[in-house]
C-alpha atoms as a PDB file:
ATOM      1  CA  UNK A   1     111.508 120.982 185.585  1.00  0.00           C
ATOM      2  CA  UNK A   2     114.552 122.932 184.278  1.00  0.00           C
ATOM      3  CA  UNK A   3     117.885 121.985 186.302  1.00  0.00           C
ATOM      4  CA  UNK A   4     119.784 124.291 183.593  1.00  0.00           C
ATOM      5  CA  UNK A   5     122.029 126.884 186.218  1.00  0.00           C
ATOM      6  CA  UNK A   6     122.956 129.984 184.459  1.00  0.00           C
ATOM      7  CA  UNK A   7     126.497 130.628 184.928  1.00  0.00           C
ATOM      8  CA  UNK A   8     126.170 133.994 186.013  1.00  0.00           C
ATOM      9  CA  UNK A   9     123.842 132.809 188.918  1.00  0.00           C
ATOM     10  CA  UNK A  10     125.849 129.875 190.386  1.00  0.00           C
ATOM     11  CA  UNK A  11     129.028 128.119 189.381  1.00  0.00           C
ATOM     12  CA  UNK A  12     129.192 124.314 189.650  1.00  0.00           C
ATOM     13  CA  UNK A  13     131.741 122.475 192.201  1.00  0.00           C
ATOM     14  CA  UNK A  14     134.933 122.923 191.393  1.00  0.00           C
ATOM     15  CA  UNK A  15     136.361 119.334 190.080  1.00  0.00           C
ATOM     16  CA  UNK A  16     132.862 118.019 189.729  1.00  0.00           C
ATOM     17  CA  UNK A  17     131.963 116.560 185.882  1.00  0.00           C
ATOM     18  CA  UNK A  18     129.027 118.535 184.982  1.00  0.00           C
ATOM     19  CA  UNK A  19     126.753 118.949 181.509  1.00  0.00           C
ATOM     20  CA  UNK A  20     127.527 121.905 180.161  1.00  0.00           C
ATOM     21  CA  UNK A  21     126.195 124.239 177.534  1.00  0.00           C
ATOM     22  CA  UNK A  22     128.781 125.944 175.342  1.00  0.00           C
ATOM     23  CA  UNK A  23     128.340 128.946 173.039  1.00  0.00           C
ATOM     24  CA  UNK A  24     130.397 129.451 169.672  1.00  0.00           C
ATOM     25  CA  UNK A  25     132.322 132.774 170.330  1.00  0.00           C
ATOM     26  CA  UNK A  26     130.716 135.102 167.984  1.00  0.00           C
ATOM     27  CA  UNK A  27     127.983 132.762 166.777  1.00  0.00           C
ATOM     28  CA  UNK A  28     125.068 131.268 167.676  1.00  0.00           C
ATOM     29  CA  UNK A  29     125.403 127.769 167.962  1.00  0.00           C
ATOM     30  CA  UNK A  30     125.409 125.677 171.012  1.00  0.00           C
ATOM     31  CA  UNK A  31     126.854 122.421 171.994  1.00  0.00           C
ATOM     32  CA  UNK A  32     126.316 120.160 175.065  1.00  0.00           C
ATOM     33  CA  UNK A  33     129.735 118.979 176.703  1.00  0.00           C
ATOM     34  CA  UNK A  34     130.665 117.291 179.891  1.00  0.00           C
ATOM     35  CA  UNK A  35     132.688 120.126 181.342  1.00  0.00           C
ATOM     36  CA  UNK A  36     134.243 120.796 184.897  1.00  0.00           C
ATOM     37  CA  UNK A  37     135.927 124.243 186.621  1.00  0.00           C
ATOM     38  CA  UNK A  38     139.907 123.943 187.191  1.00  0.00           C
ATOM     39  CA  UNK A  39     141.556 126.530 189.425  1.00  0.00           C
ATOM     40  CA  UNK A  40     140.664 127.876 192.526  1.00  0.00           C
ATOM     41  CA  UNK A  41     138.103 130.963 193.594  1.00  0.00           C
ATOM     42  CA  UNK A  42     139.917 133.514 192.420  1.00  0.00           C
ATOM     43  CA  UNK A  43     141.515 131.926 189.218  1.00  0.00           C
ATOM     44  CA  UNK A  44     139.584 128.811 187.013  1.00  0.00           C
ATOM     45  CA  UNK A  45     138.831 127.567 183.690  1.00  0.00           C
ATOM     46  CA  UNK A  46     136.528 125.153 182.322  1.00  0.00           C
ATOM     47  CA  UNK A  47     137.727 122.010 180.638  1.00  0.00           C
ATOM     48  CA  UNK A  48     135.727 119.917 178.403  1.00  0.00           C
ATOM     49  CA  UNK A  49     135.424 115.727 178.339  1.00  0.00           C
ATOM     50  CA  UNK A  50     137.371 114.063 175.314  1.00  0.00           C
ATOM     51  CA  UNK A  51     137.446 110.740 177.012  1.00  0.00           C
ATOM     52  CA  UNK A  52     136.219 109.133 180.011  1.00  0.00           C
ATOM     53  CA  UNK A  53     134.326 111.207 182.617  1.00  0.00           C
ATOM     54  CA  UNK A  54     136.122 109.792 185.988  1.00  0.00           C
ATOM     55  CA  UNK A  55     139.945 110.301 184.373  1.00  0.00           C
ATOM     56  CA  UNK A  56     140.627 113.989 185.174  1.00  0.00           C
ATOM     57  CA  UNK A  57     143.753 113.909 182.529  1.00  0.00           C
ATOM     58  CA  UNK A  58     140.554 113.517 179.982  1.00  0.00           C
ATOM     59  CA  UNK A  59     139.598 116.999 179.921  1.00  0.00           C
ATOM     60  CA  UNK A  60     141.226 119.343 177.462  1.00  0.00           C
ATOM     61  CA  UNK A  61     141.879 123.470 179.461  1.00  0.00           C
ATOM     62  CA  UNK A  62     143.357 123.955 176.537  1.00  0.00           C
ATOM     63  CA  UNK A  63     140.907 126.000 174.602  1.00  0.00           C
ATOM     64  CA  UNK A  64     138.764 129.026 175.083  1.00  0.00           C
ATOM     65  CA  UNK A  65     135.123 127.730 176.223  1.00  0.00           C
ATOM     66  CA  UNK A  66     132.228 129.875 176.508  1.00  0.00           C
ATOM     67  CA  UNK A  67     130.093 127.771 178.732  1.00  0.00           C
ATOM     68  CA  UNK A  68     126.667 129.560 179.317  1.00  0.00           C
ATOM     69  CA  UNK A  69     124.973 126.580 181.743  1.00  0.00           C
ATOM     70  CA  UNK A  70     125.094 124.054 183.501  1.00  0.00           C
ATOM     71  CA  UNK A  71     123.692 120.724 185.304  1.00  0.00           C
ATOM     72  CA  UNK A  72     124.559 118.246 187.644  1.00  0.00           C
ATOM     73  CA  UNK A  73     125.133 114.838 186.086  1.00  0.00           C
ATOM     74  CA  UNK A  74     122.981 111.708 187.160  1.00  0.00           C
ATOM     75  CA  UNK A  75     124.516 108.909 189.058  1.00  0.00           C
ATOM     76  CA  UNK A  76     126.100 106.375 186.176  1.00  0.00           C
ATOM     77  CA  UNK A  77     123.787 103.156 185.806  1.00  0.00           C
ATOM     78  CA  UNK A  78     125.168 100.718 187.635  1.00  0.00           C
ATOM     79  CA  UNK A  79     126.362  97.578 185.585  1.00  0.00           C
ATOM     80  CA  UNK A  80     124.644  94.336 186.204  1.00  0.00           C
ATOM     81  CA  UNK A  81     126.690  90.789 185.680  1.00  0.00           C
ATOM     82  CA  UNK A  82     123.614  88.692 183.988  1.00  0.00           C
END
């Protein structure tokens, strides 16, 4: 089953850590990032993971991001104390 959402279809929550597809602008090469949508409804910009996916300060707005899909991330595993 695909879960890939084609940005042009649906956008993902805003705030909400999602896997993201990114395109090179002007090439052809794609990346997989954990991304999430800054802004509002009118006015937002994806920003991309360099750290730790529940710190908000880790993603970088920063650059220009040409982010083509998208996907809900899976609940983390939880961590067991054997």
């Amino acid at each position: 089953m695909n879960q890939w959402i084609d940005v042009s279809k649906e956008l993902p929550p805003m705030g909400r850590p999602v896997l993201a597809v990114a395109k090179r602008y002007g090439g052809r090469d794609h990346w997989l990032c954990a991304a999430l949508r800054r802004g509002n409804a009118e006015d937002w910009i994806w920003a991309v993971s360099n750290g730790e996916l529940n710190d908000s300060s880790n993603f970088d707005d920063e650059g220009e991001y040409n982010i083509t899909h998208w996907m809900l991330l899976p609940e983390l595993p939880k961590r067991s104390e054997a």
